[in-house]
N, C-alpha and C. Protein backbone atom coordinates (compact mmCIF):
# COMPACT_ATOMS: atom_id res chain seq x y z
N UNK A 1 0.82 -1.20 0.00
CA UNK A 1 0.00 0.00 0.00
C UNK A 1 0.86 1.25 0.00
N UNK A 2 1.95 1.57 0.87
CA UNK A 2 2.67 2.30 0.46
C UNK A 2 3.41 2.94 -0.57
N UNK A 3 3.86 1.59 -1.37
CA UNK A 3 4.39 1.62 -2.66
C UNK A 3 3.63 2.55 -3.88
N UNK A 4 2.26 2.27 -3.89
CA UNK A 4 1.41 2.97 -4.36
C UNK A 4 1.39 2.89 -5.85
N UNK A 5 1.54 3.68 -6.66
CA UNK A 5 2.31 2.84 -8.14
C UNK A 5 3.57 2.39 -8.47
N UNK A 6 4.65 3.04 -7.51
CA UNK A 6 5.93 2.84 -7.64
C UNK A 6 6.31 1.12 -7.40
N UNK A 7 7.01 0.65 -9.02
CA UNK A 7 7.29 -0.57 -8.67
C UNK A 7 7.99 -1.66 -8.00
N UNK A 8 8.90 -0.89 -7.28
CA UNK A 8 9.49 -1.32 -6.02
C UNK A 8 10.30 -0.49 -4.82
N UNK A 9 10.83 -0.92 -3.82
CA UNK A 9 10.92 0.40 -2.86
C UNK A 9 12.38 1.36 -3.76
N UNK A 10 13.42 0.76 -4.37
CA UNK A 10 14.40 1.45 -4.93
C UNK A 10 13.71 2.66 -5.78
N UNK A 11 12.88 2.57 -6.50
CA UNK A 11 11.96 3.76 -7.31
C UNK A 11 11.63 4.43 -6.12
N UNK A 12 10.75 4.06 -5.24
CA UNK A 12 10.19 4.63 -4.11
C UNK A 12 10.93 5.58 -3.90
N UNK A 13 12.12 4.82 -2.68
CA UNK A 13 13.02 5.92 -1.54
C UNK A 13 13.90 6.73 -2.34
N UNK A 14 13.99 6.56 -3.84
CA UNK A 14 14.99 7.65 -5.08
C UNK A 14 14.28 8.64 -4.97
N UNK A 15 12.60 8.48 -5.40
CA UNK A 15 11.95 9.45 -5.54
C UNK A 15 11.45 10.36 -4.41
N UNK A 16 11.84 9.56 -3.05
CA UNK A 16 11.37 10.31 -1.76
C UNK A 16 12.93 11.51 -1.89
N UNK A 17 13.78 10.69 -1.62
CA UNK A 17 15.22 12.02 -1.61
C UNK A 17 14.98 12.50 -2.50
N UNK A 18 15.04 12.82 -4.12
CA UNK A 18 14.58 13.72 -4.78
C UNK A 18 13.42 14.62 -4.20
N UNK A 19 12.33 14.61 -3.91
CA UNK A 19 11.29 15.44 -3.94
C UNK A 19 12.13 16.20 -2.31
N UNK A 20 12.59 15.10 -1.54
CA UNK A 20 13.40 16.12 -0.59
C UNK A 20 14.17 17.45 -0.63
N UNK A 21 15.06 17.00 -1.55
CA UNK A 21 16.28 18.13 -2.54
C UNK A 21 14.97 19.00 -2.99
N UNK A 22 13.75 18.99 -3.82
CA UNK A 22 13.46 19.78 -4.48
C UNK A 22 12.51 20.63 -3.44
N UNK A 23 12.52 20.35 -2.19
CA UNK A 23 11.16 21.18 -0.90
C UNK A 23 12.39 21.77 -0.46
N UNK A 24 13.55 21.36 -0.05
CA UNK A 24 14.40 21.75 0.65
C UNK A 24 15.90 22.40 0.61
N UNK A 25 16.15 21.88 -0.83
CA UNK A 25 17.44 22.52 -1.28
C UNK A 25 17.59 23.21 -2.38
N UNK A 26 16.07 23.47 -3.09
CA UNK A 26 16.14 24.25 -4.19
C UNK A 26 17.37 25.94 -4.33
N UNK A 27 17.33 26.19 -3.25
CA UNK A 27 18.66 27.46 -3.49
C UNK A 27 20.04 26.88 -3.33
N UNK A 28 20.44 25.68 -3.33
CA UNK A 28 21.74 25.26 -3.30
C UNK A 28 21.95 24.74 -5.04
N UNK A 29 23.62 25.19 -5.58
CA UNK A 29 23.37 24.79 -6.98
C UNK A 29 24.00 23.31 -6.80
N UNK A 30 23.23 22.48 -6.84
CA UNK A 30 23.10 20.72 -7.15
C UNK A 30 22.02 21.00 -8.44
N UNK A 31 22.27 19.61 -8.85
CA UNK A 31 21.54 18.67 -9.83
C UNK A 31 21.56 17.20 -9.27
N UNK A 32 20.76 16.99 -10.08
CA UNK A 32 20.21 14.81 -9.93
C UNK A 32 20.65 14.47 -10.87
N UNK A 33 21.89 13.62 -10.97
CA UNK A 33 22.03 12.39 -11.80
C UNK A 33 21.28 11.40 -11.80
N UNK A 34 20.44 11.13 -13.20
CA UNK A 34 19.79 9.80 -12.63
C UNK A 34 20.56 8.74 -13.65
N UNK A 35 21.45 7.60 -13.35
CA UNK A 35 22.09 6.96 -14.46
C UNK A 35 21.15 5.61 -14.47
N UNK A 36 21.41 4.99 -15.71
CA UNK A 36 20.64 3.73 -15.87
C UNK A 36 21.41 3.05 -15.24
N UNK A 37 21.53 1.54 -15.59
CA UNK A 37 22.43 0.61 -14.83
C UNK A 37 23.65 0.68 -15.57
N UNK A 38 24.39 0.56 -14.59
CA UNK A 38 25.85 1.12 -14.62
C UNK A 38 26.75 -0.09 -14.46
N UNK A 39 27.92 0.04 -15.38
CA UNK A 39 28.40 -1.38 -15.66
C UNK A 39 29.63 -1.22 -15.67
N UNK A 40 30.63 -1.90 -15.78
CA UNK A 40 32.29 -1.66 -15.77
C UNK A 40 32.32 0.00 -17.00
N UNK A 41 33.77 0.34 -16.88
CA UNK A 41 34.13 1.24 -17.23
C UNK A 41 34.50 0.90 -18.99
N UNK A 42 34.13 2.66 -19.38
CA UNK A 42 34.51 2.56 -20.95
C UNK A 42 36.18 2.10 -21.17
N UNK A 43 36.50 3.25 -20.59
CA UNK A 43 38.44 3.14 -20.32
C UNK A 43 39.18 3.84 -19.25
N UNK A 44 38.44 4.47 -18.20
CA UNK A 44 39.21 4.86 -16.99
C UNK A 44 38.39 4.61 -15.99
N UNK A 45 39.45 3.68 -15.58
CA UNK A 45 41.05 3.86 -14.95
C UNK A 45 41.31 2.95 -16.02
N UNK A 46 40.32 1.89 -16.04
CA UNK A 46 40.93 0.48 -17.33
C UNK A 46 39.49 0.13 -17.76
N UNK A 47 40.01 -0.40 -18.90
CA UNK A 47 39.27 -0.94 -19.13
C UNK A 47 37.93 -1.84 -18.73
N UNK A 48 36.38 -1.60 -18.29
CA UNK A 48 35.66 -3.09 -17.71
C UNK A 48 35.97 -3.01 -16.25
N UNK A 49 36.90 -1.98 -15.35
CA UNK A 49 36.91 -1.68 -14.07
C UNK A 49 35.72 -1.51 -12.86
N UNK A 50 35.07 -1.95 -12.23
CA UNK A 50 34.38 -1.87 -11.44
C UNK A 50 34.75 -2.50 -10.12
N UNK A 51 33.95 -1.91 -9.07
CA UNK A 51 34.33 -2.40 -7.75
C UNK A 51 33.01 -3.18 -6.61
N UNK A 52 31.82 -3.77 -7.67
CA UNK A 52 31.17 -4.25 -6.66
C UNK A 52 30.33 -5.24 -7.92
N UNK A 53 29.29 -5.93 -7.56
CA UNK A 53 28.73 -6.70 -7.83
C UNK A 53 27.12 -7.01 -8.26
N UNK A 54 26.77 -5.18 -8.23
CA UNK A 54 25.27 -5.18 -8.45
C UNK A 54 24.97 -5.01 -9.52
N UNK A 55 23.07 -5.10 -9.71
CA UNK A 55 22.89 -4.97 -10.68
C UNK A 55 23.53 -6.24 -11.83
N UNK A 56 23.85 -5.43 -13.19
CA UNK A 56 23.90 -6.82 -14.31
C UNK A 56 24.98 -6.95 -14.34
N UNK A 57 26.56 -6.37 -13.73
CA UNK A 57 27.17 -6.88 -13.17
C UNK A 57 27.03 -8.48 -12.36
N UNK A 58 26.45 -8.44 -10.79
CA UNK A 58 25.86 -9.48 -10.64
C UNK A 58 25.68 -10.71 -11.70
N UNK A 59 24.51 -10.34 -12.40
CA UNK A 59 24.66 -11.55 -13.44
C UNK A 59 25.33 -11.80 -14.35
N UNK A 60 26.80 -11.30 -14.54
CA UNK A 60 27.43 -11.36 -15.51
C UNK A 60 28.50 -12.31 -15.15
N UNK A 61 28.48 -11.74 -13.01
CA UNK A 61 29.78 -12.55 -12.80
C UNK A 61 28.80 -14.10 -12.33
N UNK A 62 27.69 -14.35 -12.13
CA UNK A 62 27.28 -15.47 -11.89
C UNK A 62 27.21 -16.06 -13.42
N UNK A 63 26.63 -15.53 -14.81
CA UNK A 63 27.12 -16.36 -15.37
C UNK A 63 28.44 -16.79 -15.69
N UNK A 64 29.79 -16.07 -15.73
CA UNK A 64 30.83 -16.26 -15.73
C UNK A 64 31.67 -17.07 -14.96
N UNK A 65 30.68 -17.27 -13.62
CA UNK A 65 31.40 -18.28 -12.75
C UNK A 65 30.70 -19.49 -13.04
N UNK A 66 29.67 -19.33 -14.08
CA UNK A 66 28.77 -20.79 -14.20
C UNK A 66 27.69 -21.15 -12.92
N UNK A 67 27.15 -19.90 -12.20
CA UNK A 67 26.18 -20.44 -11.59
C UNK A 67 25.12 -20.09 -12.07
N UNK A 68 24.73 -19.17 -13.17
CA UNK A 68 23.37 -18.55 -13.36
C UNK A 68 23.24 -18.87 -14.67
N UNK A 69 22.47 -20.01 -14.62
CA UNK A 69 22.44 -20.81 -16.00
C UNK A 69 21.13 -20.55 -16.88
N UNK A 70 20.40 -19.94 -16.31
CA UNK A 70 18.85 -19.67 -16.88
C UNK A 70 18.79 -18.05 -16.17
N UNK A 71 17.59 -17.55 -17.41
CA UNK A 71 17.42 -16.61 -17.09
C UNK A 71 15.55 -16.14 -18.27
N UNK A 72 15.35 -14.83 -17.48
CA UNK A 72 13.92 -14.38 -18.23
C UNK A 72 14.53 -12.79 -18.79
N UNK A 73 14.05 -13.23 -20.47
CA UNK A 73 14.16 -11.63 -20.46
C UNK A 73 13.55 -11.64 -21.75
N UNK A 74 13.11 -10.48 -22.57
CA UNK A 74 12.90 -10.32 -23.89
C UNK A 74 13.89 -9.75 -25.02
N UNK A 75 14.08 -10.54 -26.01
CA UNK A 75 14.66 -10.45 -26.63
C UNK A 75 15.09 -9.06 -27.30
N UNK A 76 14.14 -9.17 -27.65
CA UNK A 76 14.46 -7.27 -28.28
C UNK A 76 14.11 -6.20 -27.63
N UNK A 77 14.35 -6.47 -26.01
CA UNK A 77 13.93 -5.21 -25.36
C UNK A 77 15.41 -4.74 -25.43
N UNK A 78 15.57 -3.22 -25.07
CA UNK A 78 17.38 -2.88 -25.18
C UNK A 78 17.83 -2.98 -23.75
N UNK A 79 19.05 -2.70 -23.69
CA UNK A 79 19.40 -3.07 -22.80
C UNK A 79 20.18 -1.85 -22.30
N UNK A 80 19.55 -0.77 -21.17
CA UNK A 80 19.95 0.16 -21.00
C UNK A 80 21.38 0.30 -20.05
N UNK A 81 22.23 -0.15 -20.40
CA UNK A 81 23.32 -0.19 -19.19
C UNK A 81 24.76 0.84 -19.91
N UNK A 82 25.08 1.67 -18.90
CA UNK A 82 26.20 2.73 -19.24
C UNK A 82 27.26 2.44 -18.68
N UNK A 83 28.47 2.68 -19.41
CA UNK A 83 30.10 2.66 -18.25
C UNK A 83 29.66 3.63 -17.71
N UNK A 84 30.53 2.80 -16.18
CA UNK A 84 30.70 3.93 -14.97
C UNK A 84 31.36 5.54 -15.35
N UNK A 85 32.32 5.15 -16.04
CA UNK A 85 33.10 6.45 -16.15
C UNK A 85 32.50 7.31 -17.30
N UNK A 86 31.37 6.88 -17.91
CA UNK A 86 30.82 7.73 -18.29
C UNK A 86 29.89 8.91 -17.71
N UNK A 87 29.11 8.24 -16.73
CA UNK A 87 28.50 8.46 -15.72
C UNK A 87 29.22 9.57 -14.78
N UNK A 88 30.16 9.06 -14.33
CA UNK A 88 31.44 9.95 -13.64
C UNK A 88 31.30 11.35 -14.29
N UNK A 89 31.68 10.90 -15.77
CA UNK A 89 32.05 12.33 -16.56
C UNK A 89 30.72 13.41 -16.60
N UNK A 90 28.94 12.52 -16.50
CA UNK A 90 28.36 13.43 -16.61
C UNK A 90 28.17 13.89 -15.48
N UNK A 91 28.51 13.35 -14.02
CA UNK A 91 28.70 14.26 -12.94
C UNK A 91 28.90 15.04 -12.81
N UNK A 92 30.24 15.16 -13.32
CA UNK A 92 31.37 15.89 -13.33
C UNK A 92 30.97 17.60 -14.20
N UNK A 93 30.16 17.47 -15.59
CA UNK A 93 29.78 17.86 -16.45
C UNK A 93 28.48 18.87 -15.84
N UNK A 94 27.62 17.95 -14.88
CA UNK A 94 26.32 18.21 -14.31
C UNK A 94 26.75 19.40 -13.29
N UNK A 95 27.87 19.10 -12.95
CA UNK A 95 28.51 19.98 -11.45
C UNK A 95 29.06 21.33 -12.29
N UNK A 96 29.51 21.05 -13.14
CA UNK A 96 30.13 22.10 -13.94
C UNK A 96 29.08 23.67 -14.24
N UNK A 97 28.29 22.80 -14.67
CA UNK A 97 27.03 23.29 -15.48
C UNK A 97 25.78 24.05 -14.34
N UNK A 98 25.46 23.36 -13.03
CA UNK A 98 24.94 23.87 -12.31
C UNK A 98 25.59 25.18 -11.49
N UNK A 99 27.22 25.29 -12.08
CA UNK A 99 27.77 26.29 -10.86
C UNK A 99 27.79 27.16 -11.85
N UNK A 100 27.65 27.27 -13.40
CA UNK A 100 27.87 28.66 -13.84
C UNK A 100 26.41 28.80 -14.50
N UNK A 101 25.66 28.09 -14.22
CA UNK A 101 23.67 28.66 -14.37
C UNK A 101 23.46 29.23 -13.40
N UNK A 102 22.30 29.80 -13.52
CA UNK A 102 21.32 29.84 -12.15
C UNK A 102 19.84 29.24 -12.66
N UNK A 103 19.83 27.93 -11.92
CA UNK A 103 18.82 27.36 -12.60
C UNK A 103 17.33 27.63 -11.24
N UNK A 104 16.37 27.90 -11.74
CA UNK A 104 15.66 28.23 -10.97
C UNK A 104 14.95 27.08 -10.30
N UNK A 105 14.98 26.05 -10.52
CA UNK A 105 14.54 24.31 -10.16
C UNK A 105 15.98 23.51 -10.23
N UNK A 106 15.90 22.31 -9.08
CA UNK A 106 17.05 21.69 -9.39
C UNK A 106 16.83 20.72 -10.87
N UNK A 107 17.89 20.95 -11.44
CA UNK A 107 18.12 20.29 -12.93
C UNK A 107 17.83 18.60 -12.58
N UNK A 108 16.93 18.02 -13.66
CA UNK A 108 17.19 16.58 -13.17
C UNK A 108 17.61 15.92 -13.96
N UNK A 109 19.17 15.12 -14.44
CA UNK A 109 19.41 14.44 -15.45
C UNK A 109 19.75 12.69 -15.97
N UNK A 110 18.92 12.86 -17.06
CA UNK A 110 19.22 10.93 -17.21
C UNK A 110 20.39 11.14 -17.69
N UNK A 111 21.19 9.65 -17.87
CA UNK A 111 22.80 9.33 -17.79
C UNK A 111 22.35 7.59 -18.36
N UNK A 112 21.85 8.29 -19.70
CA UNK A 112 21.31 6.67 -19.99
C UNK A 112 22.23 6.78 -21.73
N UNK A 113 21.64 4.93 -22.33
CA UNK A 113 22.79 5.00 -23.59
C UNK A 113 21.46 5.86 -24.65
N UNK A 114 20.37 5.59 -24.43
CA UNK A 114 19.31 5.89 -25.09
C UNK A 114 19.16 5.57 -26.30
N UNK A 115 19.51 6.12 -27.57
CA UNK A 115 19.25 4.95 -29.30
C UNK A 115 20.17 4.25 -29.23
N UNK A 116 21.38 4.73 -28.34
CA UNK A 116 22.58 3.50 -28.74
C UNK A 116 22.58 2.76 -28.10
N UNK A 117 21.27 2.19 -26.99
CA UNK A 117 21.41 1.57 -26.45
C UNK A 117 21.14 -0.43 -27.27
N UNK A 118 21.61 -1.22 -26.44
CA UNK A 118 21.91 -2.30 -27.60
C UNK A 118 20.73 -3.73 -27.25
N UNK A 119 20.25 -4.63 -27.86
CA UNK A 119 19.21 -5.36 -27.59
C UNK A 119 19.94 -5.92 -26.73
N UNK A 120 19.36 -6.97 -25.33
CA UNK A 120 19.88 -8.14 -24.80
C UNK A 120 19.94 -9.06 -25.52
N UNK A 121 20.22 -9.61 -26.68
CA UNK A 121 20.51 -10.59 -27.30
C UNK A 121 21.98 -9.89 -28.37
N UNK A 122 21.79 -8.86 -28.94
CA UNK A 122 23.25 -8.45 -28.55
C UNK A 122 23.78 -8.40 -27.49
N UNK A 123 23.75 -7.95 -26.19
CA UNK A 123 24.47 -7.82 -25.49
C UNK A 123 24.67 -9.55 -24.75
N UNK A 124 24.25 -9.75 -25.23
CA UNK A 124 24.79 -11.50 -24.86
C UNK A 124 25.92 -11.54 -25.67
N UNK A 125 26.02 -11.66 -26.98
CA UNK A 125 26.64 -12.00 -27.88
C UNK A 125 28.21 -11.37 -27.20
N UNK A 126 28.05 -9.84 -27.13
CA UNK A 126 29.07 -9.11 -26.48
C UNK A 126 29.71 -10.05 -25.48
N UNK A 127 29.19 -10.43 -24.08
CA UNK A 127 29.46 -10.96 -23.32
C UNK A 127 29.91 -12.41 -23.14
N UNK A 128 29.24 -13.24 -24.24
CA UNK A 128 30.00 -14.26 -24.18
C UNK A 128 31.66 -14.24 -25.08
N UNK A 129 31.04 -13.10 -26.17
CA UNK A 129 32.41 -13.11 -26.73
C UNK A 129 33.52 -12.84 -25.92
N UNK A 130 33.23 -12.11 -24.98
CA UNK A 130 34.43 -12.04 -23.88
C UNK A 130 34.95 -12.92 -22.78
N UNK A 131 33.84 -13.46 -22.13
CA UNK A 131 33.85 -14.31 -21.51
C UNK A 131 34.61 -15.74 -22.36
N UNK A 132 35.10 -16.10 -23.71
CA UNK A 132 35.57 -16.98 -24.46
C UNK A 132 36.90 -16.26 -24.53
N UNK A 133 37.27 -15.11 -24.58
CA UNK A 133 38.57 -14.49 -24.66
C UNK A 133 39.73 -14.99 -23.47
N UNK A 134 38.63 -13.98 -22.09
CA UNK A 134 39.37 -14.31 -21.02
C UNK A 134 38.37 -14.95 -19.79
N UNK A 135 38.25 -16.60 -20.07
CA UNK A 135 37.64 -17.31 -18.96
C UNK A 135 37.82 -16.81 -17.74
N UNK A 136 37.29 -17.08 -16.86
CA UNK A 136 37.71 -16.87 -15.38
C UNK A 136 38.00 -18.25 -14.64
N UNK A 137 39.41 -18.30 -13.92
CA UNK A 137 40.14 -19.45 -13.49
C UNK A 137 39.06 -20.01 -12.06
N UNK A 138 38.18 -19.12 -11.94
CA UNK A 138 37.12 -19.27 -10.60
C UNK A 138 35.71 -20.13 -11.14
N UNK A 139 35.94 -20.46 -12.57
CA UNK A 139 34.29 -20.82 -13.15
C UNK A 139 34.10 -22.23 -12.48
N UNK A 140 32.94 -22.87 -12.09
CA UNK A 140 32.76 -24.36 -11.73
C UNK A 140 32.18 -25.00 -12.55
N UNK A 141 31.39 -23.97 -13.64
CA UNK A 141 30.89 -25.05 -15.21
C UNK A 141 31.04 -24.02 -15.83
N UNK A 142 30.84 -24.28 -16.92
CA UNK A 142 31.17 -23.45 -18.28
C UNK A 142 30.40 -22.66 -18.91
N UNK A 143 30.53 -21.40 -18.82
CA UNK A 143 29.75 -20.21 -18.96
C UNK A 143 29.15 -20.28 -20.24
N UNK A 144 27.46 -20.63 -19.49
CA UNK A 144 26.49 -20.56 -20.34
C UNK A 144 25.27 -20.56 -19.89
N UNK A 145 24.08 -19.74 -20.58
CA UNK A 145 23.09 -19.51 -20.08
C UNK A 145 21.88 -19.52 -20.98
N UNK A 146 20.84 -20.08 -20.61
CA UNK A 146 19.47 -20.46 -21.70
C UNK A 146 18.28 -19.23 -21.34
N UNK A 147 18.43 -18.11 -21.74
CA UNK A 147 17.24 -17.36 -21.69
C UNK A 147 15.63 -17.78 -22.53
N UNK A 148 14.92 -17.39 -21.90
CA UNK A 148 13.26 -17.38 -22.03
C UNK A 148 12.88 -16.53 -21.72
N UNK A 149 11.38 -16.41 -22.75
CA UNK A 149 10.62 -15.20 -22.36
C UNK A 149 9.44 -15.46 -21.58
N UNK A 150 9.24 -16.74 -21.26
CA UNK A 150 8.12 -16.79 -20.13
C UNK A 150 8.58 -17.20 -19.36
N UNK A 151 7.75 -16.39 -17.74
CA UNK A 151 8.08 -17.39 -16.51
C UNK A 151 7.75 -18.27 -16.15
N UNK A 152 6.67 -19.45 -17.06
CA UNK A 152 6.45 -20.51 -16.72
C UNK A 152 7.55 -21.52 -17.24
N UNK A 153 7.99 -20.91 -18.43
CA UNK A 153 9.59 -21.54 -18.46
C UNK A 153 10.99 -21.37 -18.49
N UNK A 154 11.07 -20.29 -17.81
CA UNK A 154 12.04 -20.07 -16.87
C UNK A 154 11.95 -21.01 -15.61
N UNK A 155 10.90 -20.94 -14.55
CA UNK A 155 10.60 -21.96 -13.67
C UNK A 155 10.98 -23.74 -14.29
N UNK A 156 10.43 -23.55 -15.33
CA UNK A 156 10.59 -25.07 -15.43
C UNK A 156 11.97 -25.51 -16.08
N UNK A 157 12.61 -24.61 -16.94
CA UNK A 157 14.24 -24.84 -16.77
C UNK A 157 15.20 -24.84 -15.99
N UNK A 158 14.36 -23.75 -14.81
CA UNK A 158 15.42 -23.55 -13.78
C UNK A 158 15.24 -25.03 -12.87
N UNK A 159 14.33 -25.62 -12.73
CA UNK A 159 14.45 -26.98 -12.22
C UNK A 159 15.68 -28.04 -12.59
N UNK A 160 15.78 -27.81 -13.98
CA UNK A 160 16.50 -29.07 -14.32
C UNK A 160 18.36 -28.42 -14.86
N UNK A 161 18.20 -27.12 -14.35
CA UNK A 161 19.66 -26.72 -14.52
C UNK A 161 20.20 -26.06 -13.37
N UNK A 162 19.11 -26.12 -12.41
CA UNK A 162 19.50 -25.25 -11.42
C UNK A 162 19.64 -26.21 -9.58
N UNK A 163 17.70 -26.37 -9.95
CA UNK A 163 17.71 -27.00 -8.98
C UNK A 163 18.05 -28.43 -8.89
N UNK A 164 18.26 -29.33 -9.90
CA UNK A 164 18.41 -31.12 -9.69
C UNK A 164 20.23 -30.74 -9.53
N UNK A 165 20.94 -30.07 -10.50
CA UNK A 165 22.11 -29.80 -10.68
C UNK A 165 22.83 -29.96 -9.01
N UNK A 166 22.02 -28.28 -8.21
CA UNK A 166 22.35 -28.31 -7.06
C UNK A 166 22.01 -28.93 -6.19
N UNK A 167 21.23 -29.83 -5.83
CA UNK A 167 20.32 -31.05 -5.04
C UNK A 167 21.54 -32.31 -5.38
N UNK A 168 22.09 -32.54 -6.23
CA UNK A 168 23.33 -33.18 -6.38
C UNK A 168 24.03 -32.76 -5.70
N UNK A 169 24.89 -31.88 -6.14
CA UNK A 169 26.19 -31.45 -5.20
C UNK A 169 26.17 -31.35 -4.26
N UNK A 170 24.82 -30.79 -3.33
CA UNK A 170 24.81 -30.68 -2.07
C UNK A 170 24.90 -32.13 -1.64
N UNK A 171 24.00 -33.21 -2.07
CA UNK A 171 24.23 -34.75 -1.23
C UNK A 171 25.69 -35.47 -1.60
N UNK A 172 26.67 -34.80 -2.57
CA UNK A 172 28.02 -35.02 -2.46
C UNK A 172 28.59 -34.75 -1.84
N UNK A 173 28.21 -33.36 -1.36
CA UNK A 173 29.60 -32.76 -0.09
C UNK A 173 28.87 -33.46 1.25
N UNK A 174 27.66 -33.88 1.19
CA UNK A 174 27.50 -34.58 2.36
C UNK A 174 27.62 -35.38 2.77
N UNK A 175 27.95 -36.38 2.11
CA UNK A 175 28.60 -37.73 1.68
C UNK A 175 29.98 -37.57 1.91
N UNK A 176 30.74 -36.53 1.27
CA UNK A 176 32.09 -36.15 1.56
C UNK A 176 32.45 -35.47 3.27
N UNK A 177 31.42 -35.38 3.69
CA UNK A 177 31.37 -34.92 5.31
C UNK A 177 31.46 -33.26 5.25
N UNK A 178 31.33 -32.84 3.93
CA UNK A 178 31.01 -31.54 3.98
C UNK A 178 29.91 -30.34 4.17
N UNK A 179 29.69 -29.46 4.50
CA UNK A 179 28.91 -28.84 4.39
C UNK A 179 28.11 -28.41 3.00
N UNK A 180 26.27 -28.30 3.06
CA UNK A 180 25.99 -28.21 1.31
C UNK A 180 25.74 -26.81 1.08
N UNK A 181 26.08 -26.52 -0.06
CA UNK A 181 26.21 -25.36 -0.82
C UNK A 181 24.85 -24.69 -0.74
């Protein structure tokens, strides 16, 4: 009930601090970055640089380590995700820009790829091509993943790649006197 139309609390509590900034800090010169999902770096510091694990990150390093073998998505929806250091730069750009305006509302800006943004079925293609370049010495199966566009079969793949897969290994390490995964 709270939520109200907002589709989950991350939309929510963004949009609560924003409307905050805009009751309360309208005479300070800030702006709102709003970036899409944000992904390793174009080229600074390096190349593909990042320092955490959210977002499609997350699923990039679970498929790469071979645990996230299924997945739901639509094919030709795009796939809005930006380098960090692009992002950085429109900060940087946003800060610039708010100190020699005088903007009478705080500025609010997207930090998205927008037409250039690329389908998820390209951006698979991208990703495995890399992931075949430079494996990761941490993988436990071999990076690959079966997308669908329904969740009735997503559910029912994820049974037989996910869950029988891991329902195994766990009664191995227990057998082995180990603890299960």
């Amino acid at each position: 009930r709270i939520l109200g139309d907002w589709p989950n609390t991350y939309t929510f509590t963004k949009a609560i601090a924003e409307n905050i900034l805009r009751k309360t800090a309208n005479d300070l010169p800030i702006s709102i970055v709003r970036p899409s999902q944000v992904a390793g770096t174009l080229k600074e510091p390096l190349i593909g640089w990042i320092d955490n694990i959210y977002g499609p990150i997350g699923a990039v390093v679970g498929i790469g380590a071979g645990l996230l073998r299924s997945g739901i998505r639509k094919a030709d929806f795009k796939s809005d995700i930006i380098p960090g250091d692009l992002v950085i730069n429109g900060i940087i750009v946003a800060a610039y820009d708010v100190a020699v305006r005088n903007y009478e509302e705080i500025p609010i800006l997207n930090s998205v790829c927008g037409i250039d943004a690329i389908t998820y079925t390209e951006s698979e293609k991208v990703l495995y091509d890399r992931m075949c370049e430079v494996p990761s010495k941490q993988s436990i199966w071999c990076p690959s993943i079966n997308f669908v566009e329904s969740l009735f079969w997503f559910r029912f793949v994820a049974i037989f790649i996910h869950v029988i897969p891991g329902a195994i290994i766990d009664l191995v390490l227990i057998f082995k006197g180990k603890n299960p995964m």
